[in-house]
N, C-alpha and C. Protein backbone atom coordinates (compact mmCIF):
# COMPACT_ATOMS: atom_id res chain seq x y z
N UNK A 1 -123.02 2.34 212.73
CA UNK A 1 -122.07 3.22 212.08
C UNK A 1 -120.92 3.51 213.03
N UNK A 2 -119.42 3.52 212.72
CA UNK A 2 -118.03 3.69 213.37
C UNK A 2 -118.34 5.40 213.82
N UNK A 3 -118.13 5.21 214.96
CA UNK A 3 -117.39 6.74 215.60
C UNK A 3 -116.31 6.95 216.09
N UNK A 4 -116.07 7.97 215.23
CA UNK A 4 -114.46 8.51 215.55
C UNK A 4 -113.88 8.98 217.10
N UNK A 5 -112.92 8.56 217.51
CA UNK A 5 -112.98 9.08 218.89
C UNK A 5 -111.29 9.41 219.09
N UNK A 6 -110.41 10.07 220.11
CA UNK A 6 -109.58 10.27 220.27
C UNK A 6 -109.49 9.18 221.40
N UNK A 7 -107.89 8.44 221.02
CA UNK A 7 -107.64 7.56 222.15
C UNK A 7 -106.45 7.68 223.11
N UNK A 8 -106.95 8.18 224.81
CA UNK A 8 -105.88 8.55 225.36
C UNK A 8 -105.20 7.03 225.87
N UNK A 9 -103.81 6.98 225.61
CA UNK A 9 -102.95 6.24 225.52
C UNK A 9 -102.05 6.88 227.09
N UNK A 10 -102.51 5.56 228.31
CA UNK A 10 -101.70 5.79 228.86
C UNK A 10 -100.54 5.32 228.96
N UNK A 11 -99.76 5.85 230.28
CA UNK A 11 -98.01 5.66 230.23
C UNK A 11 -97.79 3.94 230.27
N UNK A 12 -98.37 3.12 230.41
CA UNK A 12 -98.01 1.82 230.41
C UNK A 12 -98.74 1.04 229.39
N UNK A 13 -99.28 2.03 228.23
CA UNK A 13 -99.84 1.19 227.81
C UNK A 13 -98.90 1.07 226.52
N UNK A 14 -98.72 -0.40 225.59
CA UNK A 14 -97.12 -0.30 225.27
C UNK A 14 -97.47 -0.51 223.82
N UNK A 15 -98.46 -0.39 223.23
CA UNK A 15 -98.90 -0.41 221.63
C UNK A 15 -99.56 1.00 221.35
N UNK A 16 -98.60 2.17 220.90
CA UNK A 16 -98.78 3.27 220.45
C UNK A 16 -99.89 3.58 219.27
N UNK A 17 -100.79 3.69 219.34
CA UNK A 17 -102.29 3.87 218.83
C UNK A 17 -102.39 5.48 218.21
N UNK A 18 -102.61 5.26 216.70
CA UNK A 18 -103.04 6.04 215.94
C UNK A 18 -104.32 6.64 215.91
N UNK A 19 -105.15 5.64 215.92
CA UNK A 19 -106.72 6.10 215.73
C UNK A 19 -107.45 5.06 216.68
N UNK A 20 -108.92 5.28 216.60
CA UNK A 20 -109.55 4.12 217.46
C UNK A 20 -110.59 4.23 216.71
N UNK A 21 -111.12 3.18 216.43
CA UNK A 21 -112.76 3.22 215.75
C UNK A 21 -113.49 2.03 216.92
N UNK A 22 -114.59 2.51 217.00
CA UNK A 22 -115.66 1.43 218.08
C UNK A 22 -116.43 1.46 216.88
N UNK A 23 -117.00 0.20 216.37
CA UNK A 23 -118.45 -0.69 215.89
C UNK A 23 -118.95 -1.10 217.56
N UNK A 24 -120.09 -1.62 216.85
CA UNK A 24 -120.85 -2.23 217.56
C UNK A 24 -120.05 -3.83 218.23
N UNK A 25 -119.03 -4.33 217.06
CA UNK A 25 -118.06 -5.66 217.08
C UNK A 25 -117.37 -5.37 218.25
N UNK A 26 -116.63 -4.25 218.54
CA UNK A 26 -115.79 -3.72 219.40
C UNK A 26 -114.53 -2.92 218.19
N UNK A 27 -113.54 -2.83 218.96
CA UNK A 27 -112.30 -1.66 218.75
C UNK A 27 -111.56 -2.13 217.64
N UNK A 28 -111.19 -1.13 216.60
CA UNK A 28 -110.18 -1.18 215.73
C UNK A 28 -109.47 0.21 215.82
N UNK A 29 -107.86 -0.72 216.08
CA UNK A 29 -106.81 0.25 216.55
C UNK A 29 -105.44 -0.12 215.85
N UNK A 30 -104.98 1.43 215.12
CA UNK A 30 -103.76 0.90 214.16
C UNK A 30 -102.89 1.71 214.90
N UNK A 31 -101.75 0.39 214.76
CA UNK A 31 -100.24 0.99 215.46
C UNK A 31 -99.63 1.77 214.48
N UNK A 32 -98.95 2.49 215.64
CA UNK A 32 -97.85 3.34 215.02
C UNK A 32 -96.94 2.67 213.83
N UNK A 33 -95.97 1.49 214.38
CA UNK A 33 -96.10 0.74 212.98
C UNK A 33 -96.19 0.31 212.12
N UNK A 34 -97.48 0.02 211.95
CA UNK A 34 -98.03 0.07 210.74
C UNK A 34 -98.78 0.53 209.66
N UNK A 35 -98.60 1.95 210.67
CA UNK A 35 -98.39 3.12 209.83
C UNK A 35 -96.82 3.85 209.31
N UNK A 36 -96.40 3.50 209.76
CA UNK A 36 -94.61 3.63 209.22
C UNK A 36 -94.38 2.84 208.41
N UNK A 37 -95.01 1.63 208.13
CA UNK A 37 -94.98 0.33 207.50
C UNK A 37 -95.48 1.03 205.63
N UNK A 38 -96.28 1.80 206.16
CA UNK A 38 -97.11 2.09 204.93
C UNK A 38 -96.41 3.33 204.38
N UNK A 39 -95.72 4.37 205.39
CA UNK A 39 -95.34 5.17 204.57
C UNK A 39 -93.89 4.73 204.08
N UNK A 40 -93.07 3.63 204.72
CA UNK A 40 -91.92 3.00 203.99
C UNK A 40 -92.02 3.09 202.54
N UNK A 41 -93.25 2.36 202.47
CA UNK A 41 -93.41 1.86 201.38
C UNK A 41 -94.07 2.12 200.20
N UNK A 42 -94.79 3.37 200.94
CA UNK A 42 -95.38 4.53 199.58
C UNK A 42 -94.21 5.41 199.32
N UNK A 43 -93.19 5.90 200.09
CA UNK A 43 -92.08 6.48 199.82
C UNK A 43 -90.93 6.06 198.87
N UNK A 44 -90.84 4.35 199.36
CA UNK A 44 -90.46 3.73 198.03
C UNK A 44 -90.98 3.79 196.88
N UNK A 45 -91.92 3.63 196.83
CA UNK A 45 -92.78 3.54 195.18
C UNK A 45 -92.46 4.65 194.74
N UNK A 46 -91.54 5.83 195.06
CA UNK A 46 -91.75 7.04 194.11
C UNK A 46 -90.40 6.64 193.99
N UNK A 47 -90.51 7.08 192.16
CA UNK A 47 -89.18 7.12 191.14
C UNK A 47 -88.28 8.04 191.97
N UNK A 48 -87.29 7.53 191.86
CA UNK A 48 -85.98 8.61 192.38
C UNK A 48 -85.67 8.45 193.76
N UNK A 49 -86.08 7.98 194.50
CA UNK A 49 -86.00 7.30 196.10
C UNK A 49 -85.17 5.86 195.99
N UNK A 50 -83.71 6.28 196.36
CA UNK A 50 -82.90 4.95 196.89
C UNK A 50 -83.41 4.51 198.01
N UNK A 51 -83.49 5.45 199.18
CA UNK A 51 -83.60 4.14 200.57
C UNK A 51 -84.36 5.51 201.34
N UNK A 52 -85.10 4.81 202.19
CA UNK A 52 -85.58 5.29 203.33
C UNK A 52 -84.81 5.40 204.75
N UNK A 53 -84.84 6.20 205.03
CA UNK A 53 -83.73 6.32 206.55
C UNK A 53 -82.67 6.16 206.44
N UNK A 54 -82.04 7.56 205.15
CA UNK A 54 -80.84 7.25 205.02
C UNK A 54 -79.83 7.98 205.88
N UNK A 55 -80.44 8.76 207.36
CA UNK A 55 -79.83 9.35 208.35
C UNK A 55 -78.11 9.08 208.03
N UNK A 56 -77.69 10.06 209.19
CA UNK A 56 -76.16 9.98 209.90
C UNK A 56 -76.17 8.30 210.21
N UNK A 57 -75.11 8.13 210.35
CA UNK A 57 -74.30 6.73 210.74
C UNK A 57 -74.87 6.59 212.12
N UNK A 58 -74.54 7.46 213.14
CA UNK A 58 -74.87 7.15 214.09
C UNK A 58 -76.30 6.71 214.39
N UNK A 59 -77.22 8.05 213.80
CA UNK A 59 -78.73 7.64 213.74
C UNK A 59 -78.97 5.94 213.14
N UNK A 60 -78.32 5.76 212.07
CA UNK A 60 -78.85 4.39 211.36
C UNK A 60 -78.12 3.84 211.82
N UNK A 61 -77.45 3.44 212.51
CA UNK A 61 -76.79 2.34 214.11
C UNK A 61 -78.31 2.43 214.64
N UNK A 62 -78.05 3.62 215.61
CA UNK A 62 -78.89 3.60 216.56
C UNK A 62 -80.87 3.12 216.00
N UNK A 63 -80.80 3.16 214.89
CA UNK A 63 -82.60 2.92 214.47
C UNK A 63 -82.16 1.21 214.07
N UNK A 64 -81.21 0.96 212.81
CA UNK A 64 -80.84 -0.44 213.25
C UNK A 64 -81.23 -1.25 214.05
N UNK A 65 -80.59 -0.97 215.26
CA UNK A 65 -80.74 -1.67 216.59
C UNK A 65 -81.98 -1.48 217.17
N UNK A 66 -82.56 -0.54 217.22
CA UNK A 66 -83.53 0.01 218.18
C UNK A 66 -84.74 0.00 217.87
N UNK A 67 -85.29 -0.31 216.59
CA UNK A 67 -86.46 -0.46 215.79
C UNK A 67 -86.61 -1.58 214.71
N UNK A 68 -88.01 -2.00 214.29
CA UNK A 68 -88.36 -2.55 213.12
C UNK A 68 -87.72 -2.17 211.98
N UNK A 69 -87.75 -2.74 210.87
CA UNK A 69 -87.43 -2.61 209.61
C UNK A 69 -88.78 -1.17 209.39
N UNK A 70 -89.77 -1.66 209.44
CA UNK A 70 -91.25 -0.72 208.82
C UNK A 70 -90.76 0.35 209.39
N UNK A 71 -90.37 0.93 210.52
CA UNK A 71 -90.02 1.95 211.14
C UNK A 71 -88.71 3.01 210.80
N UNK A 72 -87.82 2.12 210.46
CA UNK A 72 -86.42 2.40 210.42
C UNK A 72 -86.46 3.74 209.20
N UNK A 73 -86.16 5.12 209.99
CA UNK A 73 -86.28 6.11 209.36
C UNK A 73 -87.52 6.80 209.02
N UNK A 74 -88.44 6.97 209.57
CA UNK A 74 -90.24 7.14 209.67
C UNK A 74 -90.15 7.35 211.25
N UNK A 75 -91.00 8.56 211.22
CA UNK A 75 -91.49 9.03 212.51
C UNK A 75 -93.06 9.39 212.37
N UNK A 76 -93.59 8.15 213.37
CA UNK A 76 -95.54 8.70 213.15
C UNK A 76 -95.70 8.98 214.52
N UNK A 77 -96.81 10.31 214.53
CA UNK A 77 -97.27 10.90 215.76
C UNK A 77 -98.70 11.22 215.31
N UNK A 78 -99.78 11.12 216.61
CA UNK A 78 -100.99 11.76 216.19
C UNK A 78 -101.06 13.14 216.55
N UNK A 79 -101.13 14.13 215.66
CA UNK A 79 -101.51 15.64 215.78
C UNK A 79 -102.65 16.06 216.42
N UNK A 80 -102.76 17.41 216.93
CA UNK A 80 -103.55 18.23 217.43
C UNK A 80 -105.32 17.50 216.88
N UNK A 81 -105.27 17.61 215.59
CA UNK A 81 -106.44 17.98 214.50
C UNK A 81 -106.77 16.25 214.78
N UNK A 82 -106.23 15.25 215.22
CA UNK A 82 -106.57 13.85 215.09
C UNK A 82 -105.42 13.07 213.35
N UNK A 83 -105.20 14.08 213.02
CA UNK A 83 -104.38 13.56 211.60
C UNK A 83 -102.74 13.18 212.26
N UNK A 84 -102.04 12.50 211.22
CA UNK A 84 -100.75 11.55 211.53
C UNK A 84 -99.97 12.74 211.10
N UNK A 85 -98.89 12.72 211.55
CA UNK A 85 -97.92 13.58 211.99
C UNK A 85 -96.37 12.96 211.32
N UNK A 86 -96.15 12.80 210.41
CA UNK A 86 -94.80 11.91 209.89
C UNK A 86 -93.65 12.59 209.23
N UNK A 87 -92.87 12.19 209.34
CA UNK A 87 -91.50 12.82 209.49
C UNK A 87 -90.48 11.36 208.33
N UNK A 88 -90.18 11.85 207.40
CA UNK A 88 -89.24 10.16 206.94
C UNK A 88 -88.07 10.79 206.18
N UNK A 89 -87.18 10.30 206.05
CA UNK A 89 -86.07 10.43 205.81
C UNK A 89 -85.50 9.66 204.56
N UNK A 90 -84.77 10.52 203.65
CA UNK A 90 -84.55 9.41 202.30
C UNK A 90 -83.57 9.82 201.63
N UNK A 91 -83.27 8.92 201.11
CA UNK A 91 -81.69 9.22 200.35
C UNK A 91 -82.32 8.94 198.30
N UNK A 92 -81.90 9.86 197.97
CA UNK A 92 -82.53 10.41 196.69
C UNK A 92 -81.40 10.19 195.84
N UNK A 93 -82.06 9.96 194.47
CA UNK A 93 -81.04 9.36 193.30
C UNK A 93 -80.23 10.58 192.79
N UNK A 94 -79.03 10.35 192.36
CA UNK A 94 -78.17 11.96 191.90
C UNK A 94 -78.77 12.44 190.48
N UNK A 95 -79.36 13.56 190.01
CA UNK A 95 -79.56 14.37 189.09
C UNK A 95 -81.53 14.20 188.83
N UNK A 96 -82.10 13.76 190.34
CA UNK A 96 -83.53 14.00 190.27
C UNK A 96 -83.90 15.31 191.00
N UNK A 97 -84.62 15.68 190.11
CA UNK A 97 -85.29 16.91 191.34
C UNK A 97 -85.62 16.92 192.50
N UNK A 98 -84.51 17.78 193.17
CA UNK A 98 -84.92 17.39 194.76
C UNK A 98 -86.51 17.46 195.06
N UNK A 99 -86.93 19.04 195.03
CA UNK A 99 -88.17 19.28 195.44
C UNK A 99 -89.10 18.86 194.85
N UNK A 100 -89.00 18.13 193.74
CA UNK A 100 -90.31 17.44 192.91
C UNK A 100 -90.15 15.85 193.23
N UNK A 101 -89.58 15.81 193.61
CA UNK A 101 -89.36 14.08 194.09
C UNK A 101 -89.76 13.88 195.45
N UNK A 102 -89.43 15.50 196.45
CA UNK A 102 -89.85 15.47 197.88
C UNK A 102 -91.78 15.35 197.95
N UNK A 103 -92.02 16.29 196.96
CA UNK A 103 -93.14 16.69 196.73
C UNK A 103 -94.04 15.34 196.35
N UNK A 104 -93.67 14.58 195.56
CA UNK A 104 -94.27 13.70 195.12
C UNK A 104 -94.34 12.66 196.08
N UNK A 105 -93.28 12.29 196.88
CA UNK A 105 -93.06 11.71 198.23
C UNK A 105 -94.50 11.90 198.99
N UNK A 106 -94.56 12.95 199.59
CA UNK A 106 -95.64 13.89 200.00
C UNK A 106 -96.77 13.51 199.71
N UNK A 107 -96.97 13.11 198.08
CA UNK A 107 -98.25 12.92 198.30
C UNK A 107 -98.74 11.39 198.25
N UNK A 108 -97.92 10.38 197.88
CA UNK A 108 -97.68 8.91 197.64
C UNK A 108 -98.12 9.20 199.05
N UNK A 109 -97.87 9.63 200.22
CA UNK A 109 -97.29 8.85 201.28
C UNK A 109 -99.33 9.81 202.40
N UNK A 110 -99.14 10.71 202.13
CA UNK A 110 -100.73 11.17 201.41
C UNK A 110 -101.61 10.41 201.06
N UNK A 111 -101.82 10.34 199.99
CA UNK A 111 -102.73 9.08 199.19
C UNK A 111 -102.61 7.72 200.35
N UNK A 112 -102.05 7.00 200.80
CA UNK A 112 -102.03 5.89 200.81
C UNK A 112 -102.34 5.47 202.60
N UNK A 113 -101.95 6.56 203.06
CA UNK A 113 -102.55 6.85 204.44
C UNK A 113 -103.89 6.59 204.29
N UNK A 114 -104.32 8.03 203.72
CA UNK A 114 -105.74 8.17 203.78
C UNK A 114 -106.63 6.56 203.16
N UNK A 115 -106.23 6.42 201.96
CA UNK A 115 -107.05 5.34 201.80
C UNK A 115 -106.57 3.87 202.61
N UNK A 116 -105.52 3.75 202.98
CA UNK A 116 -105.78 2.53 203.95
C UNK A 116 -106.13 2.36 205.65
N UNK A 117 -106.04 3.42 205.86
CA UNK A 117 -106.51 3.91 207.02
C UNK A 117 -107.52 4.74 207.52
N UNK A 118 -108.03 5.16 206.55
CA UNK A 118 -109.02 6.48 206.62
C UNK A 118 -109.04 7.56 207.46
N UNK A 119 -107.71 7.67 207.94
CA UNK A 119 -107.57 8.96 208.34
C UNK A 119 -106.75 10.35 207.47
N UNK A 120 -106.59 11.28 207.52
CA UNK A 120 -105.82 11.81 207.00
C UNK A 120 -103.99 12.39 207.46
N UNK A 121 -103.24 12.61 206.90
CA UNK A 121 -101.97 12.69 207.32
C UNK A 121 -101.79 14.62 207.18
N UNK A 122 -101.59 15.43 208.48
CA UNK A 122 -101.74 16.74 208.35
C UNK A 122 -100.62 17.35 208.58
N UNK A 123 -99.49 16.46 208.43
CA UNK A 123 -98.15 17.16 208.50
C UNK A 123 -97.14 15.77 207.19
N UNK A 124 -96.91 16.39 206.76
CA UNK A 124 -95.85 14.95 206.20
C UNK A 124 -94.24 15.93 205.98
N UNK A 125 -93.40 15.59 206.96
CA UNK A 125 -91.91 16.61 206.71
C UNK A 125 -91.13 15.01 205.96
N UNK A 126 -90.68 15.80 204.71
CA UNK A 126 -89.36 14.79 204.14
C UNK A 126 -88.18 15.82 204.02
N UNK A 127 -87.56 14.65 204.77
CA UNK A 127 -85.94 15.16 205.39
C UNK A 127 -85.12 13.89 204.14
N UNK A 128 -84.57 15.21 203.26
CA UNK A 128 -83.47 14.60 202.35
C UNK A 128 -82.28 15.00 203.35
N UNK A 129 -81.82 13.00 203.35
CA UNK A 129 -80.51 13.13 204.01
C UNK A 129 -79.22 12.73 203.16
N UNK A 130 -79.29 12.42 201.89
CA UNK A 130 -78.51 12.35 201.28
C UNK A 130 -78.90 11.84 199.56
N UNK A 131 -77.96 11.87 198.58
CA UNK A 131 -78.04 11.51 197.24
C UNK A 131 -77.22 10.85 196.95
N UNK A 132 -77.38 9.99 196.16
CA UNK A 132 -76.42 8.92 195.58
C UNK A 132 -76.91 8.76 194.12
N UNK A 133 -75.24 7.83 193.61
CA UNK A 133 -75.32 7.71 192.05
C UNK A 133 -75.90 6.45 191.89
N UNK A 134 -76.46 6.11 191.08
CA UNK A 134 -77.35 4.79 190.92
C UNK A 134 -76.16 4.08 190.84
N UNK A 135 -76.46 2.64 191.15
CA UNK A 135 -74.94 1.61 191.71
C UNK A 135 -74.51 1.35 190.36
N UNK A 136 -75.37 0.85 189.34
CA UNK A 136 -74.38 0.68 187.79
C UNK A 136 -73.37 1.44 187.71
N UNK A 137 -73.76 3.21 187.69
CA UNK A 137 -73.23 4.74 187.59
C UNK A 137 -71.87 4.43 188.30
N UNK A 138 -72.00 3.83 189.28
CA UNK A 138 -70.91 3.46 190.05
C UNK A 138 -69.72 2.88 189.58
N UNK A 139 -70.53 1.96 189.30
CA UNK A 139 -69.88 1.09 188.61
C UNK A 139 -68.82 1.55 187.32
N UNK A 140 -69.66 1.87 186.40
CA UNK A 140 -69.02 2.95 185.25
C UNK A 140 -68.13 3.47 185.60
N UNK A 141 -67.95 4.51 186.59
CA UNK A 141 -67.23 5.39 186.77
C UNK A 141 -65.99 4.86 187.78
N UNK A 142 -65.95 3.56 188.64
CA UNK A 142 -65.09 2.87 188.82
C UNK A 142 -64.16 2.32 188.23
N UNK A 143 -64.80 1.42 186.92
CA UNK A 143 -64.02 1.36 185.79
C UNK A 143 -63.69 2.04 185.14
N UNK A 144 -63.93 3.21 184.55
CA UNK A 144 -63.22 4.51 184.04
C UNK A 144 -61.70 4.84 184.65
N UNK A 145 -62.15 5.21 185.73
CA UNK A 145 -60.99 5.75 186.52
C UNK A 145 -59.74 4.08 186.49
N UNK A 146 -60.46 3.15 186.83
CA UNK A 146 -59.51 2.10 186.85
C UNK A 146 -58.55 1.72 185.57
N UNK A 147 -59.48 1.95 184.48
CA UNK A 147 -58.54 2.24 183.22
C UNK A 147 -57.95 3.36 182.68
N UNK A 148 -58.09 4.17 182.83
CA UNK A 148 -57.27 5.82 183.45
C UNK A 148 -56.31 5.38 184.04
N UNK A 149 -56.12 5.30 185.08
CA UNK A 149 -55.15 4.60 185.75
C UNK A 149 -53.94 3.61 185.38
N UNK A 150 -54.46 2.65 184.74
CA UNK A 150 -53.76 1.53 183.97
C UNK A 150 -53.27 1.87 182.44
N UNK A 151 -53.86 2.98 182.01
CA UNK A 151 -53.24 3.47 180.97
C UNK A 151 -52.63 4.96 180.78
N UNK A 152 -52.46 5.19 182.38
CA UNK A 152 -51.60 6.35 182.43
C UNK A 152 -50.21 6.27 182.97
């Protein structure tokens, strides 16, 4: 039977470790990664979510360059309690409920931890960094104004 254990991660050691399970086989250890990987992508699956890590310009330069795609805008840490610690950032469709779309975020990203990892997630912060009009909407209202224009 797997026992749970806390894994101290020292300063040189360069694959940031979520959990550790020992079998009898030896060690299973999930990166930070690919746990960002997972909440990308449970964050996507909820209706009303344009993009993940839709930070400042500067921030999305700087994560751009400086990180994975799975990562880009997702922050995983292991907490006090042994649970994941995540932080993600998203740019939300114009006229959805903020807080019911954050909320639902929350728990997609909830759910999908726990069951692919079997740990639990004891903080999840979603940072709405911006809203946008769905690109058709855009569209529409580009051409509107462009024929407004041409017939004024």
């Amino acid at each position: 039977m797997a026992t749970k254990k806390k894994l101290d991660v020292s300063e040189d050691f360069s694959i940031p470790t979520l959990s550790d399970e020992s079998t009898d086989l030896g060690d299973i250890r999930i990166n930070h990664s690919v746990v960002a990987g997972i909440v990308r992508l449970a964050t996507k699956s909820v209706e009303g979510v344009v993009s993940v890590g839709g930070g400042g310009v500067v921030e999305g330069i700087t994560d751009f360059f400086s990180k994975k795609e799975s990562e880009r805008g997702v922050k995983v840490s292991e907490g006090q309690g042994g649970g994941y610690e995540i932080e993600v950032r998203v740019v939300l469709e114009f006229g959805v409920d903020l807080a019911k779309t954050g909320f639902a975020i929350q728990e997609s990203i909830r759910d999908q931890i726990l069951a692919m990892t079997g740990n639990p997630a004891s903080k999840i912060d979603v940072i709405i960094d911006d809203i946008k009009m769905d690109a058709s909407d855009e569209k529409d209202e580009l051409s509107d104004y462009v024929d407004q224009q041409s017939a004024g």
